[in-house]
N, C-alpha and C. Protein backbone atom coordinates (compact mmCIF):
# COMPACT_ATOMS: atom_id res chain seq x y z
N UNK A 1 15.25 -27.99 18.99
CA UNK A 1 14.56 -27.14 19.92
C UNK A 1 14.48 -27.85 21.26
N UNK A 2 14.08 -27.05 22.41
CA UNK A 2 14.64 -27.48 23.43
C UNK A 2 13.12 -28.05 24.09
N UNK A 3 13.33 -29.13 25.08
CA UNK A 3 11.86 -29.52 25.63
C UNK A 3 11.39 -29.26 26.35
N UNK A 4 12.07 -28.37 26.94
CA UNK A 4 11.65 -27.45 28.33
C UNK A 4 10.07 -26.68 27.81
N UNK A 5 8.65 -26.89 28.99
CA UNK A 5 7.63 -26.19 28.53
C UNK A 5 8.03 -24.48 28.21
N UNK A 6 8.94 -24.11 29.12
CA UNK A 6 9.11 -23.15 29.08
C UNK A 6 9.23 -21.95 28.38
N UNK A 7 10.22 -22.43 28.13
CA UNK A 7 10.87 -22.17 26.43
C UNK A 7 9.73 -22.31 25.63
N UNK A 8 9.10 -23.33 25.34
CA UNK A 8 8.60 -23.62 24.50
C UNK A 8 7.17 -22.66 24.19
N UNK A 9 6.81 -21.85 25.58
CA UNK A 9 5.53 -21.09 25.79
C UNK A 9 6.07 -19.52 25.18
N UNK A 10 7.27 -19.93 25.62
CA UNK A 10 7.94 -18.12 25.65
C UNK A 10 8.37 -18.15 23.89
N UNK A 11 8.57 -19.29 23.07
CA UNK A 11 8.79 -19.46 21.55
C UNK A 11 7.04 -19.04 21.20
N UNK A 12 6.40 -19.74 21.56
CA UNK A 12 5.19 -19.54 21.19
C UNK A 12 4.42 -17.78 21.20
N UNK A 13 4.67 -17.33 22.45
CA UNK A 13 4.47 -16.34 22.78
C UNK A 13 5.03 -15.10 21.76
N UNK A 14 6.54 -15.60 21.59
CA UNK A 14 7.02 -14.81 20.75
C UNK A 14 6.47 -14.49 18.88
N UNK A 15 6.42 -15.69 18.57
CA UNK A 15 5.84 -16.20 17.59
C UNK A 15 4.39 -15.28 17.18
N UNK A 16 3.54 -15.27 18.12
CA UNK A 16 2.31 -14.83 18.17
C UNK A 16 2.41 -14.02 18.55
N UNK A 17 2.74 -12.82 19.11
CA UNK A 17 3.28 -11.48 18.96
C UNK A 17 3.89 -11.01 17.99
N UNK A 18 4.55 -11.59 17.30
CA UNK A 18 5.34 -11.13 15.89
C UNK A 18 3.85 -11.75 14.59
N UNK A 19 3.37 -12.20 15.26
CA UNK A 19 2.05 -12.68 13.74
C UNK A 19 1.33 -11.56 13.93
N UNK A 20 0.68 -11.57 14.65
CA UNK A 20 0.15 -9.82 15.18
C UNK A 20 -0.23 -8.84 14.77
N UNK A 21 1.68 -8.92 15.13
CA UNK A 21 2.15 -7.24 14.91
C UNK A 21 2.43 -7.29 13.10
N UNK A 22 2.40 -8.73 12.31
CA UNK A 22 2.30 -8.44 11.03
C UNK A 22 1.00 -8.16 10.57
N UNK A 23 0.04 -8.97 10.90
CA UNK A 23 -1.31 -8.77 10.94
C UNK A 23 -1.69 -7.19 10.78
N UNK A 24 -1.58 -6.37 11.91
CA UNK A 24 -1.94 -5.27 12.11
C UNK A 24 -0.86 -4.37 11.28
N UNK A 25 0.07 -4.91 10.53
CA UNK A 25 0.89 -3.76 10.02
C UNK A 25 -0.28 -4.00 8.43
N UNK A 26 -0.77 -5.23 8.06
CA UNK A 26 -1.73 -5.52 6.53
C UNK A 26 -2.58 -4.36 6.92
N UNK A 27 -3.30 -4.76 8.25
CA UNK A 27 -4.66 -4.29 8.22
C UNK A 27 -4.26 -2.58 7.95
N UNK A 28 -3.51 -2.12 8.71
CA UNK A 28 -2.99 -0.78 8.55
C UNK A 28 -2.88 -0.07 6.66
N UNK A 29 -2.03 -0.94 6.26
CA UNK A 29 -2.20 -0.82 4.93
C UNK A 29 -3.14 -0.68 4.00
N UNK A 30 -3.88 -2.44 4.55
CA UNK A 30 -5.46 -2.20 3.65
C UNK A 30 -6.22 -0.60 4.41
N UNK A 31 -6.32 -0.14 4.79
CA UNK A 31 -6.96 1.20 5.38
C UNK A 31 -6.39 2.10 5.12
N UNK A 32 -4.90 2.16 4.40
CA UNK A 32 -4.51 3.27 4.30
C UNK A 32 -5.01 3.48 2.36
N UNK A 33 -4.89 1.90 2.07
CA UNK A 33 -5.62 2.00 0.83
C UNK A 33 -7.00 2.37 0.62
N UNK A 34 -7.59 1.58 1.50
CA UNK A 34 -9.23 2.66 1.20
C UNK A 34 -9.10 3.63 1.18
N UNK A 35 -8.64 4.34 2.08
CA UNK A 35 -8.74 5.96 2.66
C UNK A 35 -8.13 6.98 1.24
N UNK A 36 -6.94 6.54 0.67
CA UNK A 36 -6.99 6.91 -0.43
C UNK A 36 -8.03 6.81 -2.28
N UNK A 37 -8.40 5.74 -1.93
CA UNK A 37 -9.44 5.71 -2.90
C UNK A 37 -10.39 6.36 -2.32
N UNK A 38 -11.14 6.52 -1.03
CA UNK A 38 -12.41 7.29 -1.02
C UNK A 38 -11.70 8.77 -1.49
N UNK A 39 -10.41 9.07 -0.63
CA UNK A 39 -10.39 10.27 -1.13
C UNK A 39 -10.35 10.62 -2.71
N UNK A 40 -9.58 9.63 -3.68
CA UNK A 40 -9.77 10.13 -5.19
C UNK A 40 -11.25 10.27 -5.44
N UNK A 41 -12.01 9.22 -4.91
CA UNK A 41 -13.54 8.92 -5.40
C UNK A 41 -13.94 10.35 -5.28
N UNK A 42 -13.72 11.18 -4.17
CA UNK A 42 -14.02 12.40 -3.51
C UNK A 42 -13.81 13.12 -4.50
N UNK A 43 -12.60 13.74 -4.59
CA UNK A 43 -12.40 14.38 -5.61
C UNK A 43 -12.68 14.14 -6.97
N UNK A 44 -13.36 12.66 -7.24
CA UNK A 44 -13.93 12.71 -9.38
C UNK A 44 -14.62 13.22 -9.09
N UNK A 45 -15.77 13.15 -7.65
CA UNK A 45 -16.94 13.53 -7.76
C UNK A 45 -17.33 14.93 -8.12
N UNK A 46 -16.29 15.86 -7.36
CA UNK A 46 -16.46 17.16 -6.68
C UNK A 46 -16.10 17.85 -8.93
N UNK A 47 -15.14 16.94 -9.12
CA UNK A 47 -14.44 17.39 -10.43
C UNK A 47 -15.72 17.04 -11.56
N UNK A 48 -16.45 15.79 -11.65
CA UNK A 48 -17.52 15.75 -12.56
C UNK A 48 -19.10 16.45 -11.89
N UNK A 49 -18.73 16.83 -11.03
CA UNK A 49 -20.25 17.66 -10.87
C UNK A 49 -19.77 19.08 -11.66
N UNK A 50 -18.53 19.74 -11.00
CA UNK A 50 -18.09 21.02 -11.48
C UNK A 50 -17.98 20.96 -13.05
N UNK A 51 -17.93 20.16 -14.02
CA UNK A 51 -17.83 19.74 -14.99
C UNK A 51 -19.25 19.69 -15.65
N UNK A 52 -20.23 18.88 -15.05
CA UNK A 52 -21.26 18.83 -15.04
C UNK A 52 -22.33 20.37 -15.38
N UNK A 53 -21.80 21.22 -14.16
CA UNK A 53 -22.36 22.38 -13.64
C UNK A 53 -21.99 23.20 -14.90
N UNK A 54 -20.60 23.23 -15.61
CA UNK A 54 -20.20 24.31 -16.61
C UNK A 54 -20.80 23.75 -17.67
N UNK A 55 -20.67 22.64 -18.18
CA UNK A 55 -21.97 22.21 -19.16
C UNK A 55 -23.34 23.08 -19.60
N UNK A 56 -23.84 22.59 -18.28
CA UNK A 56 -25.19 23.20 -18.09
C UNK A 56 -25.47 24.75 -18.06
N UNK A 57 -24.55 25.24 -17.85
CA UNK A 57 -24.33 26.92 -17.52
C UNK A 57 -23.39 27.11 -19.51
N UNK A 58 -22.93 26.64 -19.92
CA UNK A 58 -22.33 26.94 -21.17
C UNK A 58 -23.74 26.64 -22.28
N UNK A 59 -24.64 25.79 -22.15
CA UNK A 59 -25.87 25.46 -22.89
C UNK A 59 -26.51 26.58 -23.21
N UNK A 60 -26.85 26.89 -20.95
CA UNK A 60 -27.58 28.06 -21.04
C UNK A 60 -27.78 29.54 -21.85
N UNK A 61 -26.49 29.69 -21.87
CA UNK A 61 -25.26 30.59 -21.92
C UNK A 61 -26.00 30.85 -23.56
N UNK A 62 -25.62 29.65 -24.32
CA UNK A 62 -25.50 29.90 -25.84
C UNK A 62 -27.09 29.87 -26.16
């Protein structure tokens, strides 16, 4: 590698722009993973209340 500061700021620079931009491609990911688990969470919920609800209405019922 060469000893010029130059170079050596503009390697650096590069370097740390490419860590970054990996950085923010994880973080992107980890969030795209939450976002899908809240949404399943969403939907057990909506599915064991409705579940819940016919229970209680089939009890009645009989």
């Amino acid at each position: 590698m060469s000893d010029d500061p130059e170079i050596q700021r503009a390697v650096r620079r590069t370097v740390g722009i490419a860590a970054l931009r990996r950085i923010r491609r994880i973080v992107d990911a980890d969030n795209a993973l939450e976002n899908s688990k809240q949404t399943w969470a969403r939907r057990l919920t909506i599915f064991l209340g409705l579940a819940a609800i016919l229970v209680i209405g089939w009890m009645l019922i009989r």
